[in-house]
Protein backbone atom coordinates (compact mmCIF):
# COMPACT_ATOMS: atom_id res chain seq x y z
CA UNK A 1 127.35 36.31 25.14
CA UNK A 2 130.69 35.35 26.34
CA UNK A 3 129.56 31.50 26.53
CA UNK A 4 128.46 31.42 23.03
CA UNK A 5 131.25 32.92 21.53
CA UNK A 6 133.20 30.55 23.38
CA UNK A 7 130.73 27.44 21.87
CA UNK A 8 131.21 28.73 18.40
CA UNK A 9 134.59 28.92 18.42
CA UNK A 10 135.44 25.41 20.62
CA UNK A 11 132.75 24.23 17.07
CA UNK A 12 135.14 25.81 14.71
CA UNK A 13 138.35 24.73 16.08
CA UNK A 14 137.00 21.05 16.96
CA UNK A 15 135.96 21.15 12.65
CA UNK A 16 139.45 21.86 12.29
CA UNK A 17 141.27 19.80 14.37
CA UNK A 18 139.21 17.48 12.84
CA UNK A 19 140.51 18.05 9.26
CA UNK A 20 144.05 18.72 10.20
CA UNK A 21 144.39 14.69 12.13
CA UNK A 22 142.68 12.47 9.40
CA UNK A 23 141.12 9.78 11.34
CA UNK A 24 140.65 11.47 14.59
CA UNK A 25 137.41 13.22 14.15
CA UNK A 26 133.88 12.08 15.61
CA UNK A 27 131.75 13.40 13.38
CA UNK A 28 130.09 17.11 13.65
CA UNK A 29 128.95 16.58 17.40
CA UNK A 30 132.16 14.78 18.58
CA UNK A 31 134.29 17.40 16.82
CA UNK A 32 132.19 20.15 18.63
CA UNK A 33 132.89 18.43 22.08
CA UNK A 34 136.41 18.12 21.01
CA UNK A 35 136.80 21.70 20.22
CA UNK A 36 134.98 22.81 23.20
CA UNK A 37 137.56 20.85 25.63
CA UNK A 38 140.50 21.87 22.79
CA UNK A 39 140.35 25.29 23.71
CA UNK A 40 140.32 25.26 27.12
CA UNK A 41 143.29 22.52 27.31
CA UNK A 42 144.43 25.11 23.97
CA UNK A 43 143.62 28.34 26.36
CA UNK A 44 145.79 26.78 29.86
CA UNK A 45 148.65 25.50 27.69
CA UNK A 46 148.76 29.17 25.79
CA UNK A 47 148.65 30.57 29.44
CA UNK A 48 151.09 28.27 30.87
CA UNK A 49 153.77 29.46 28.00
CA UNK A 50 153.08 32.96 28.84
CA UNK A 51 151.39 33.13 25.29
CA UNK A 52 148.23 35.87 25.57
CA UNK A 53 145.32 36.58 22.21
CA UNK A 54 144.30 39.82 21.96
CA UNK A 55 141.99 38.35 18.81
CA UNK A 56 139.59 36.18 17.08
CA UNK A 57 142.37 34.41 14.86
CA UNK A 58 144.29 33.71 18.22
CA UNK A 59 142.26 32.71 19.64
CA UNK A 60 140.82 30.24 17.13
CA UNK A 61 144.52 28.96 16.60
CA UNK A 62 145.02 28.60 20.47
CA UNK A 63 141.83 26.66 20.53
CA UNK A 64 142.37 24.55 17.42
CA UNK A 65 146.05 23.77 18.81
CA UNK A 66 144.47 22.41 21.87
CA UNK A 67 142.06 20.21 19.94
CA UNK A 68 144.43 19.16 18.17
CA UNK A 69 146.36 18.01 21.17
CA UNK A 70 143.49 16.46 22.77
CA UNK A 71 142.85 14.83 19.20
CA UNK A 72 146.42 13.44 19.27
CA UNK A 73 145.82 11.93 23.00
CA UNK A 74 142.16 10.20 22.17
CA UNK A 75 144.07 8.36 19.47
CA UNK A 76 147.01 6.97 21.46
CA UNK A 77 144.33 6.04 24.39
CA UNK A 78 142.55 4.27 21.81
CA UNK A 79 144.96 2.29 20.30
């Protein structure tokens, strides 16, 4: 159950991320896949800064912050 929770949630955050950097989305799929890698990248950075979730909106802000980041990296690769 963990896994899907963890699908739904990489989903919502990659939607997000998506949103928040105009231009940097990939459509539904690609923004899925985004958020999916967001929030681990979101989850080590979080864990890294000694930052811990104890819930959903947390974590969905860790995750998002992380696609966001990954976002922000895609664009200056492809440019």
């Amino acid at each position: 159950m963990n896994f899907v929770w963890f699908i739904l949630l990489g989903a919502v955050a990659g939607w997000l991320a998506g949103q928040i950097i105009k231009g940097g989305g990939f459509g539904l799929v690609g923004n899925i896949v985004v958020g999916i890698v967001g929030a681990v990248i979101g989850g080590w950075l979080a864990h890294a800064l000694g930052l811990f979730s104890t819930n959903i909106i947390g974590e969905l802000i860790i995750a998002t912050g992380g696609a966001i980041v990954l976002l922000f990296i895609v664009r200056l690769i492809k440019k």
